[in-house]
PDB file of N, CA and C in Angstrom:
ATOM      1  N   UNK A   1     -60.288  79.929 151.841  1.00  0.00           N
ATOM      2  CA  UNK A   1     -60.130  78.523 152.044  1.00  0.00           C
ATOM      3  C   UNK A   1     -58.767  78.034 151.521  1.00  0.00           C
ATOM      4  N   UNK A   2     -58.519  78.491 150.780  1.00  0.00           N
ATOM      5  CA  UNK A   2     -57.122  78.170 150.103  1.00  0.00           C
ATOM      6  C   UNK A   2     -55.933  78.724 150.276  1.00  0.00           C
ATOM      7  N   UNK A   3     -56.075  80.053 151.194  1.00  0.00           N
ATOM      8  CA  UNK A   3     -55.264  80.602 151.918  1.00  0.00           C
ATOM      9  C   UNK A   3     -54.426  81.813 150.623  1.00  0.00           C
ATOM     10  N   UNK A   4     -53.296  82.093 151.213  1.00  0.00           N
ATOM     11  CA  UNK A   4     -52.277  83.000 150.195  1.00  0.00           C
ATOM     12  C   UNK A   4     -51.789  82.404 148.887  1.00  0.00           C
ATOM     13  N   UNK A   5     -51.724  82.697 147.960  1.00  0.00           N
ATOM     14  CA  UNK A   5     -51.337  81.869 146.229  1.00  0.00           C
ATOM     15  C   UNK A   5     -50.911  83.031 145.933  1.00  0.00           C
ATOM     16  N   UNK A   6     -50.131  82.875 144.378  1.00  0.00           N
ATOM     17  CA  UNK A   6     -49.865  83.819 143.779  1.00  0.00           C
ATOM     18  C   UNK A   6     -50.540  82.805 142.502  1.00  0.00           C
ATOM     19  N   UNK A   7     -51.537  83.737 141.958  1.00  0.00           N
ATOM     20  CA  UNK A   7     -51.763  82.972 140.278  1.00  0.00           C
ATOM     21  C   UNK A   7     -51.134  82.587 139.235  1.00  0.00           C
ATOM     22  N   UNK A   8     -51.229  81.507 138.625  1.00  0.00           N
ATOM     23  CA  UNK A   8     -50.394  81.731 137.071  1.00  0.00           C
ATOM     24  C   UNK A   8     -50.657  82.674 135.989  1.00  0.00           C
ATOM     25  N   UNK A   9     -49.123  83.068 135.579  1.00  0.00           N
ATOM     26  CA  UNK A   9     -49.690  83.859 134.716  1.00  0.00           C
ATOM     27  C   UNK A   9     -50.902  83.906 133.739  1.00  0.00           C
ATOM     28  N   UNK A  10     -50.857  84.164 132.532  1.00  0.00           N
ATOM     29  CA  UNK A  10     -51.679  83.945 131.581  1.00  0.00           C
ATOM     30  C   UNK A  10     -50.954  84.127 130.154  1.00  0.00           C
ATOM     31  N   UNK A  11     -51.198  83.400 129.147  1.00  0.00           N
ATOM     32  CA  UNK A  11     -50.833  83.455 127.529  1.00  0.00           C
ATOM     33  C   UNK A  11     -49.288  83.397 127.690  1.00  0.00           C
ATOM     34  N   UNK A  12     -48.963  84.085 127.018  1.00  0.00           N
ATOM     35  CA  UNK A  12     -47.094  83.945 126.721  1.00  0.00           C
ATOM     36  C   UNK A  12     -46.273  84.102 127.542  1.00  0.00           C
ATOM     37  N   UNK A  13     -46.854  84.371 128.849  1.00  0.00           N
ATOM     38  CA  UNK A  13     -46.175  84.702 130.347  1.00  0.00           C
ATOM     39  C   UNK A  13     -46.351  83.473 130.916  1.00  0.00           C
ATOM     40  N   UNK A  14     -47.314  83.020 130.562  1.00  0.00           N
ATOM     41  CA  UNK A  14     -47.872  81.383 131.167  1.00  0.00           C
ATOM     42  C   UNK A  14     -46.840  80.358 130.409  1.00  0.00           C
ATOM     43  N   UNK A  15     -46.687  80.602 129.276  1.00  0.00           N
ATOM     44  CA  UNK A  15     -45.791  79.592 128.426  1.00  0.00           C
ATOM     45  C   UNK A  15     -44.187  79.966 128.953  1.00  0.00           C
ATOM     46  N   UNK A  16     -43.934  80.938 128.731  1.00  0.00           N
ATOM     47  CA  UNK A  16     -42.529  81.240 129.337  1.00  0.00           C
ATOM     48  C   UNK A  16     -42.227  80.858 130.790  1.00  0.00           C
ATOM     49  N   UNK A  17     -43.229  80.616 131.302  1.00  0.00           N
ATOM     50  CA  UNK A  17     -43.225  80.382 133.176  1.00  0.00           C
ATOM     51  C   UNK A  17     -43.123  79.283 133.015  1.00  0.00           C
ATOM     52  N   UNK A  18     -43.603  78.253 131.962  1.00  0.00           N
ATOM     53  CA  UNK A  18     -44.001  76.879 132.196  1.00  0.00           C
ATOM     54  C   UNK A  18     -42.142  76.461 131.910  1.00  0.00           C
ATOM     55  N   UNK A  19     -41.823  76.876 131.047  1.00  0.00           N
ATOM     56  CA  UNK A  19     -40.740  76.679 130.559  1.00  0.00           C
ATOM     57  C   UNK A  19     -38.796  76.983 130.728  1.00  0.00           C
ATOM     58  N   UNK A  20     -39.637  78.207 131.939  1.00  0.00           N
ATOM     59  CA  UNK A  20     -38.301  78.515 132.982  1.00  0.00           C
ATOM     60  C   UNK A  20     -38.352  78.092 134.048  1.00  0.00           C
ATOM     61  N   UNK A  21     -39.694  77.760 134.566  1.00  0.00           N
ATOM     62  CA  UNK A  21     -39.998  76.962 135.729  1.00  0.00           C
ATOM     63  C   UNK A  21     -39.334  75.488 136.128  1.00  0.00           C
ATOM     64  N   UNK A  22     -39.187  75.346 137.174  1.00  0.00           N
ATOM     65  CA  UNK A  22     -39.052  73.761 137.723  1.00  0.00           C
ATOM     66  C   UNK A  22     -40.117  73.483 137.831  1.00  0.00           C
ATOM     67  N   UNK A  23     -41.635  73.807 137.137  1.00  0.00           N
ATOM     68  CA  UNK A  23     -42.778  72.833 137.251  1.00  0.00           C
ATOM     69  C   UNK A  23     -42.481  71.766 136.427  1.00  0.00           C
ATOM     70  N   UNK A  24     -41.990  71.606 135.363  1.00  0.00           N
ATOM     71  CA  UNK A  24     -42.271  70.579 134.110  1.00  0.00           C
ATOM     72  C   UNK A  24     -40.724  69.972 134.016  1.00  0.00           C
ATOM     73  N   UNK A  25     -40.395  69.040 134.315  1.00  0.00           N
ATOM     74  CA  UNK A  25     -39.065  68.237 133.784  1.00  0.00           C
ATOM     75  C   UNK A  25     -37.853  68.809 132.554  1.00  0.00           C
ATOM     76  N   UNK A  26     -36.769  68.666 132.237  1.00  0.00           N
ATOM     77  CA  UNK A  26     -36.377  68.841 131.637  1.00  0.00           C
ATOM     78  C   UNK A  26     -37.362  68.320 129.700  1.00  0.00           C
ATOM     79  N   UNK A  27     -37.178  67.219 129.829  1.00  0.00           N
ATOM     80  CA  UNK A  27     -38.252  66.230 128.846  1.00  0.00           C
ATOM     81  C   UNK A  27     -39.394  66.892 128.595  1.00  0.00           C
ATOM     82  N   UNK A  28     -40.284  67.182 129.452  1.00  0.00           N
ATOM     83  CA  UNK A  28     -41.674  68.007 129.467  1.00  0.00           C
ATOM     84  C   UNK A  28     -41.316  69.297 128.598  1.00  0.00           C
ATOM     85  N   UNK A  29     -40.197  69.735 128.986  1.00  0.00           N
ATOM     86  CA  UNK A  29     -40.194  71.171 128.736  1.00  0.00           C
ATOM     87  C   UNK A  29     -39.642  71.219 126.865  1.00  0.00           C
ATOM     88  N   UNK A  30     -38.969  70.033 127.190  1.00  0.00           N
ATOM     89  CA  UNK A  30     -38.624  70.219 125.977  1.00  0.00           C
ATOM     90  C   UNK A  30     -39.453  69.632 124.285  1.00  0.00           C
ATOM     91  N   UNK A  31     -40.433  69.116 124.932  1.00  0.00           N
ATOM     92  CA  UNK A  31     -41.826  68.650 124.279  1.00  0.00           C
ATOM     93  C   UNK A  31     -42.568  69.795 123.914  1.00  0.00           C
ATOM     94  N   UNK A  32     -42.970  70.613 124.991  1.00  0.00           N
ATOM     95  CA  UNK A  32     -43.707  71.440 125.181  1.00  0.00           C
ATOM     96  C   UNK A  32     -43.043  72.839 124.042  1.00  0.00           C
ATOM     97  N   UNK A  33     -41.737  73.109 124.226  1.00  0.00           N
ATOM     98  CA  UNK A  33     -41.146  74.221 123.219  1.00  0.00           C
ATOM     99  C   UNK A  33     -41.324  73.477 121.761  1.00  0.00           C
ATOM    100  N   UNK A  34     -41.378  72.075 121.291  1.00  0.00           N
ATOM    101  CA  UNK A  34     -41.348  71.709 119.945  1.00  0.00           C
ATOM    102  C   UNK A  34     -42.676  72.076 119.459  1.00  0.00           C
ATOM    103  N   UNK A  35     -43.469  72.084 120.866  1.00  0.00           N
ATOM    104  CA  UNK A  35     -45.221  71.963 120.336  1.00  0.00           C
ATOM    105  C   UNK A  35     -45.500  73.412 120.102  1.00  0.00           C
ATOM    106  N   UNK A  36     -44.585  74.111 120.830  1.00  0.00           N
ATOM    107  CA  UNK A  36     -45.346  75.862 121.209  1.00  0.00           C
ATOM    108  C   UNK A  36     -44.419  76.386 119.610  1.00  0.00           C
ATOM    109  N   UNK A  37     -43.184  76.045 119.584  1.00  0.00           N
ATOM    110  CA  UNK A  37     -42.558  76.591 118.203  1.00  0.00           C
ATOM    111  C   UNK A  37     -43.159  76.028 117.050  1.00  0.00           C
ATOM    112  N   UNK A  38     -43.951  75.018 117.144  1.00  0.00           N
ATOM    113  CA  UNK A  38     -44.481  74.470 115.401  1.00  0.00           C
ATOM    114  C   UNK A  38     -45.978  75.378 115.614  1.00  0.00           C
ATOM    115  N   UNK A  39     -46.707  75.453 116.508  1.00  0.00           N
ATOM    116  CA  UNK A  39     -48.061  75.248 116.307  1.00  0.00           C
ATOM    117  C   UNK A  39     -49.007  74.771 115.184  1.00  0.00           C
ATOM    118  N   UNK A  40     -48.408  73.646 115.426  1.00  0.00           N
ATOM    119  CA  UNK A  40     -49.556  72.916 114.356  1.00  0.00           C
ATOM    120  C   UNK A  40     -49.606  71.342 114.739  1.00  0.00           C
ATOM    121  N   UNK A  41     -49.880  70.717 114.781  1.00  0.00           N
ATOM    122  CA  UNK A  41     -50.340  69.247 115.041  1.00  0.00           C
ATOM    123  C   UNK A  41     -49.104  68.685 114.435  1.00  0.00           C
ATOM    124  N   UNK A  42     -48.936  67.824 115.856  1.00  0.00           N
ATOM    125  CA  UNK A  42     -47.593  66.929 115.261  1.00  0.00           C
ATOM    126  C   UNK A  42     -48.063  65.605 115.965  1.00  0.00           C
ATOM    127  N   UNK A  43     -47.069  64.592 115.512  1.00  0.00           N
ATOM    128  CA  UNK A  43     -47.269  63.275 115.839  1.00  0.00           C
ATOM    129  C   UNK A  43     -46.054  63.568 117.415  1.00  0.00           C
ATOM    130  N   UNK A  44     -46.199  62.466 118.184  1.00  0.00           N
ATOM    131  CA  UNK A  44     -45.734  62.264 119.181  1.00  0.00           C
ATOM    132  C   UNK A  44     -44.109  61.968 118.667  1.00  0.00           C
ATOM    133  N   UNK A  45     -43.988  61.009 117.483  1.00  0.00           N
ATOM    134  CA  UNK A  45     -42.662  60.723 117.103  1.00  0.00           C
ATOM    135  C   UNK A  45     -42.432  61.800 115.989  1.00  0.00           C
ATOM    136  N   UNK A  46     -42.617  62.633 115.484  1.00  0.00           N
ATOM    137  CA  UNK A  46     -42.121  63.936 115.016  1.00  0.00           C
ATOM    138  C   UNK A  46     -41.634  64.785 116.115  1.00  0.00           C
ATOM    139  N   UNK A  47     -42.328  65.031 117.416  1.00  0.00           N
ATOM    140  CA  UNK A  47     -42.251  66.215 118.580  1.00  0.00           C
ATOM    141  C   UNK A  47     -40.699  65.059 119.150  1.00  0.00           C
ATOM    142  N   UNK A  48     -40.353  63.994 119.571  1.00  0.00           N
ATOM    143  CA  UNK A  48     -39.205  63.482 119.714  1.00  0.00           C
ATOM    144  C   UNK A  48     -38.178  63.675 119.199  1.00  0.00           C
ATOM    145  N   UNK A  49     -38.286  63.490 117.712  1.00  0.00           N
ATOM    146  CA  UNK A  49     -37.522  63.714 116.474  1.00  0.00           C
ATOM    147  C   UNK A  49     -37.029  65.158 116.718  1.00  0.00           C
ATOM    148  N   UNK A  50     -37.590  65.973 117.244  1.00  0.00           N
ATOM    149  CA  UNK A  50     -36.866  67.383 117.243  1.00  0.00           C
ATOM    150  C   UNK A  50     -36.294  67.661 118.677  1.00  0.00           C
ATOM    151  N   UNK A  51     -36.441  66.511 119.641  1.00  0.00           N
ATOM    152  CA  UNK A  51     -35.298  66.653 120.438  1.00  0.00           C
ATOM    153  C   UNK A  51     -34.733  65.897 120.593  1.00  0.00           C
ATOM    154  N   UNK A  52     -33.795  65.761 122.170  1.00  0.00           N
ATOM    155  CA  UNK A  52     -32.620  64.544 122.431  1.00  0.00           C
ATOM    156  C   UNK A  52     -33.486  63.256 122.797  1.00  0.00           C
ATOM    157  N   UNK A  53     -34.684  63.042 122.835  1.00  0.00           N
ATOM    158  CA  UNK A  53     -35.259  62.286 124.157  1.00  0.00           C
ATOM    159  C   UNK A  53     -35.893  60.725 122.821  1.00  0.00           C
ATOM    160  N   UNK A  54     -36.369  59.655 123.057  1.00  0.00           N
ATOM    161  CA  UNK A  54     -37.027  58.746 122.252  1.00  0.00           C
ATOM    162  C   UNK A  54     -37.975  58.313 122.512  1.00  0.00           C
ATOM    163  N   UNK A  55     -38.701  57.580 122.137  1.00  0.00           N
ATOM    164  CA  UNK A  55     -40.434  56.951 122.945  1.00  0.00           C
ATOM    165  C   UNK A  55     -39.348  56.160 123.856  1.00  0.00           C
ATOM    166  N   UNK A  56     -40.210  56.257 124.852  1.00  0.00           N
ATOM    167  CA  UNK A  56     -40.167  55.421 126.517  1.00  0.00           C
ATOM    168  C   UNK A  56     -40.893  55.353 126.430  1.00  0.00           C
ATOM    169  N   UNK A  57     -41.054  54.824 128.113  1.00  0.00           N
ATOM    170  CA  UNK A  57     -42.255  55.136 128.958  1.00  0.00           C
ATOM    171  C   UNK A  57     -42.229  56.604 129.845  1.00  0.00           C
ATOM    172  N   UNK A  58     -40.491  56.884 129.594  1.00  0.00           N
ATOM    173  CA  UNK A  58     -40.752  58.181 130.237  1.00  0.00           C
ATOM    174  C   UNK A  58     -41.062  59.514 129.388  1.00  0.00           C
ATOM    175  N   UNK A  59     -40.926  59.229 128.195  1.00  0.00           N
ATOM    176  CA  UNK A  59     -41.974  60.331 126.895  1.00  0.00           C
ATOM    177  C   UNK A  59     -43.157  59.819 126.909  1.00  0.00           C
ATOM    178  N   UNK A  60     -43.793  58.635 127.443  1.00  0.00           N
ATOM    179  CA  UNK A  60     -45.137  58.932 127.165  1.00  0.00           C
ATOM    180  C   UNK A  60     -45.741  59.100 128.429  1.00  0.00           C
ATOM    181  N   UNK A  61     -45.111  58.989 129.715  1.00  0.00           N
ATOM    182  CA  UNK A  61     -45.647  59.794 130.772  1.00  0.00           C
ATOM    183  C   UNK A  61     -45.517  61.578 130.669  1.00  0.00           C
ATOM    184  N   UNK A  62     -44.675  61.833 129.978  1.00  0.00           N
ATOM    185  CA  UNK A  62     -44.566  63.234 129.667  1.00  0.00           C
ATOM    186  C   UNK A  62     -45.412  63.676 128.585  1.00  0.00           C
ATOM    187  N   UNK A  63     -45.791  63.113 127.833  1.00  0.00           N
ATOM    188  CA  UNK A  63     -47.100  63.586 127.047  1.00  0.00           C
ATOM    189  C   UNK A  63     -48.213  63.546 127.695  1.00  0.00           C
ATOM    190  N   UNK A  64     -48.265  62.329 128.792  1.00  0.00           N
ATOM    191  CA  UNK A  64     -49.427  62.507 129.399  1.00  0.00           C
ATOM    192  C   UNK A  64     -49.641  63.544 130.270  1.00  0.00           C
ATOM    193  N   UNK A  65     -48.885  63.864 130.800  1.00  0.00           N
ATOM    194  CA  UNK A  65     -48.708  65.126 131.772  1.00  0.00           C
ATOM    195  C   UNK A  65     -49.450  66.187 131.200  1.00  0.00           C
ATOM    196  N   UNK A  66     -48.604  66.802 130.483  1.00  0.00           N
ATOM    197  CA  UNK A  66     -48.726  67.677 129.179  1.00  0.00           C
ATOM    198  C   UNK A  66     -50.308  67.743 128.663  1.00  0.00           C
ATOM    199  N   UNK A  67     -50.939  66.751 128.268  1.00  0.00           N
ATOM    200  CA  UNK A  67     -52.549  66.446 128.205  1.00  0.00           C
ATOM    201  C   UNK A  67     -52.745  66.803 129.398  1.00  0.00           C
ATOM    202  N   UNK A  68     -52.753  66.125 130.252  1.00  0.00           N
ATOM    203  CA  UNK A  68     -53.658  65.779 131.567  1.00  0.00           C
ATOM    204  C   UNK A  68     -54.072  67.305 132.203  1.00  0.00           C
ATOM    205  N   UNK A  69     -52.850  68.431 131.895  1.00  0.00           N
ATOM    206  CA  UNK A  69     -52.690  69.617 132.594  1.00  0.00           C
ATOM    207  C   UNK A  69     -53.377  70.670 131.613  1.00  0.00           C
ATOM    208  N   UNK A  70     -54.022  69.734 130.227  1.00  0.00           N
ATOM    209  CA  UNK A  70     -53.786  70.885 129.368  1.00  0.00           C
ATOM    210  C   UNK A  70     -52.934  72.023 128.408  1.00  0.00           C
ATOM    211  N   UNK A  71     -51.657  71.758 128.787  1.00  0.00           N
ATOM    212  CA  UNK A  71     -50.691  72.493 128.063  1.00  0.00           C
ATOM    213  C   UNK A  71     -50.734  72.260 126.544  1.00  0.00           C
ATOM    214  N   UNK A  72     -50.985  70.692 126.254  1.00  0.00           N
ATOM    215  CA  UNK A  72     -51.153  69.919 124.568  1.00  0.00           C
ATOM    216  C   UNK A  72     -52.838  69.769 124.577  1.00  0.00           C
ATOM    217  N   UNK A  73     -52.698  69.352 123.147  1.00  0.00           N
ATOM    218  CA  UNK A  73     -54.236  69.144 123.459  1.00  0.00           C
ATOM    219  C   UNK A  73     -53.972  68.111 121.883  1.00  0.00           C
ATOM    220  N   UNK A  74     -55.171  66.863 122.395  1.00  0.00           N
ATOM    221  CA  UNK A  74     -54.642  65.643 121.590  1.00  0.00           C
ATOM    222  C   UNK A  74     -55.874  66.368 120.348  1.00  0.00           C
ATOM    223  N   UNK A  75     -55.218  65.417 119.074  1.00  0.00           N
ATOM    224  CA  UNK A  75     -56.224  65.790 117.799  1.00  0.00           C
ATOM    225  C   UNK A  75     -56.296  64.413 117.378  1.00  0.00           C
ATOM    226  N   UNK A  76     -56.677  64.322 116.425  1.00  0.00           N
ATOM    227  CA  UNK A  76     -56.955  62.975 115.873  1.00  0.00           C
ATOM    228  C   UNK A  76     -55.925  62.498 115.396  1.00  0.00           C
ATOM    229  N   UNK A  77     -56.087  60.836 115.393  1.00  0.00           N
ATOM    230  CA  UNK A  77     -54.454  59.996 115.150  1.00  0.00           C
ATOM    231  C   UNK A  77     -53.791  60.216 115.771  1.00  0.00           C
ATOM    232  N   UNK A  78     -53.776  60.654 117.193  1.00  0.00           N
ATOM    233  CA  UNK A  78     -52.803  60.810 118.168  1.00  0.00           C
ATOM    234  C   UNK A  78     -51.811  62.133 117.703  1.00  0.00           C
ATOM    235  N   UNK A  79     -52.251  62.667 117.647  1.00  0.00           N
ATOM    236  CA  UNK A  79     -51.473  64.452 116.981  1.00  0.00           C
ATOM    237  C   UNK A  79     -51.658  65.090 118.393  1.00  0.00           C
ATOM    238  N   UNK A  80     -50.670  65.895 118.653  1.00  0.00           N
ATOM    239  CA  UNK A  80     -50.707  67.207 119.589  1.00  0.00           C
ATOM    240  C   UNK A  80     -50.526  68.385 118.875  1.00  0.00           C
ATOM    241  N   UNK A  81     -51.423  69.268 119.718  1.00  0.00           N
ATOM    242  CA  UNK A  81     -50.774  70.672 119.374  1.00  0.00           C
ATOM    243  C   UNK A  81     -50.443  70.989 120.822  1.00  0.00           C
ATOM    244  N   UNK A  82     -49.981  72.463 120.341  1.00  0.00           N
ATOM    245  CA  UNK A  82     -49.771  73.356 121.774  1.00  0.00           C
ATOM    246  C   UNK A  82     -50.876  74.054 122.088  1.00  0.00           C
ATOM    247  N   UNK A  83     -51.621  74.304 123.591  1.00  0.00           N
ATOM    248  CA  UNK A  83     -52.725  74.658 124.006  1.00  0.00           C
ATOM    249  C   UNK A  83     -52.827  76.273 123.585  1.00  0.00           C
ATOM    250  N   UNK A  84     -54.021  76.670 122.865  1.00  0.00           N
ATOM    251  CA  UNK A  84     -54.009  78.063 122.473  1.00  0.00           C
ATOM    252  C   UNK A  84     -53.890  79.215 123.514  1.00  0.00           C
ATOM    253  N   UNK A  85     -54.225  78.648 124.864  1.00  0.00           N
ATOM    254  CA  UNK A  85     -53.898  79.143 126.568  1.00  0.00           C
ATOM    255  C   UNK A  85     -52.373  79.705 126.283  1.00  0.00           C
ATOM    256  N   UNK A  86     -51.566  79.061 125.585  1.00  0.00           N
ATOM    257  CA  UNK A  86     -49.889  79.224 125.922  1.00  0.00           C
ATOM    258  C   UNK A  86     -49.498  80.807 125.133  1.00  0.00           C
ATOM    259  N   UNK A  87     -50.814  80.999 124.406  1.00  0.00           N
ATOM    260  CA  UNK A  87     -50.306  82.426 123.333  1.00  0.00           C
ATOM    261  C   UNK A  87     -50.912  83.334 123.822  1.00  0.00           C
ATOM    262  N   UNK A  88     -50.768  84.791 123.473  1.00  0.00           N
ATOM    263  CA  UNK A  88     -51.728  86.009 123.535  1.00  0.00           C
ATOM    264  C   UNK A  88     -51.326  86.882 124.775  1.00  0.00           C
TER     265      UNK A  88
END
């Protein structure tokens, strides 16, 4: 039904794909490496703080992304981590 695909990888092939890929924005991507290099729960304005980018609206459509797809995964007080999917 879905015809020919090639799958996504999986674990650290999945994170490295996400991140050499043109799936995720420059911004996305660069959210996503602060979250995958700390692994540990950060605030939204800490994960900024470690790059070029500031709260918008276009960092918080990029966090939402990021949730929405699963890559982050929200914790309490608005904390992200990086999805445990991205390792192994």
């Amino acid at each position: 039904m879905l015809g020919d695909y090639d799958p996504l990888p999986t674990g650290d092939k999945l994170r490295q794909w996400l991140l050499t890929s043109d799936k995720l924005s420059p911004m996305e991507k660069s959210i996503l490496s602060v979250l995958c290099d700390s692994r540990e729960t950060m605030s939204k304005g800490d994960v900024l703080s470690r790059t070029p980018y500031t709260q918008s609206g276009s960092s918080a459509a990029a966090f939402r992304k990021l949730t929405t797809l699963g890559y982050a995964v929200k914790h309490g007080g608005g904390r992200l981590v990086a999805a445990d999917e991205l390792f192994g």
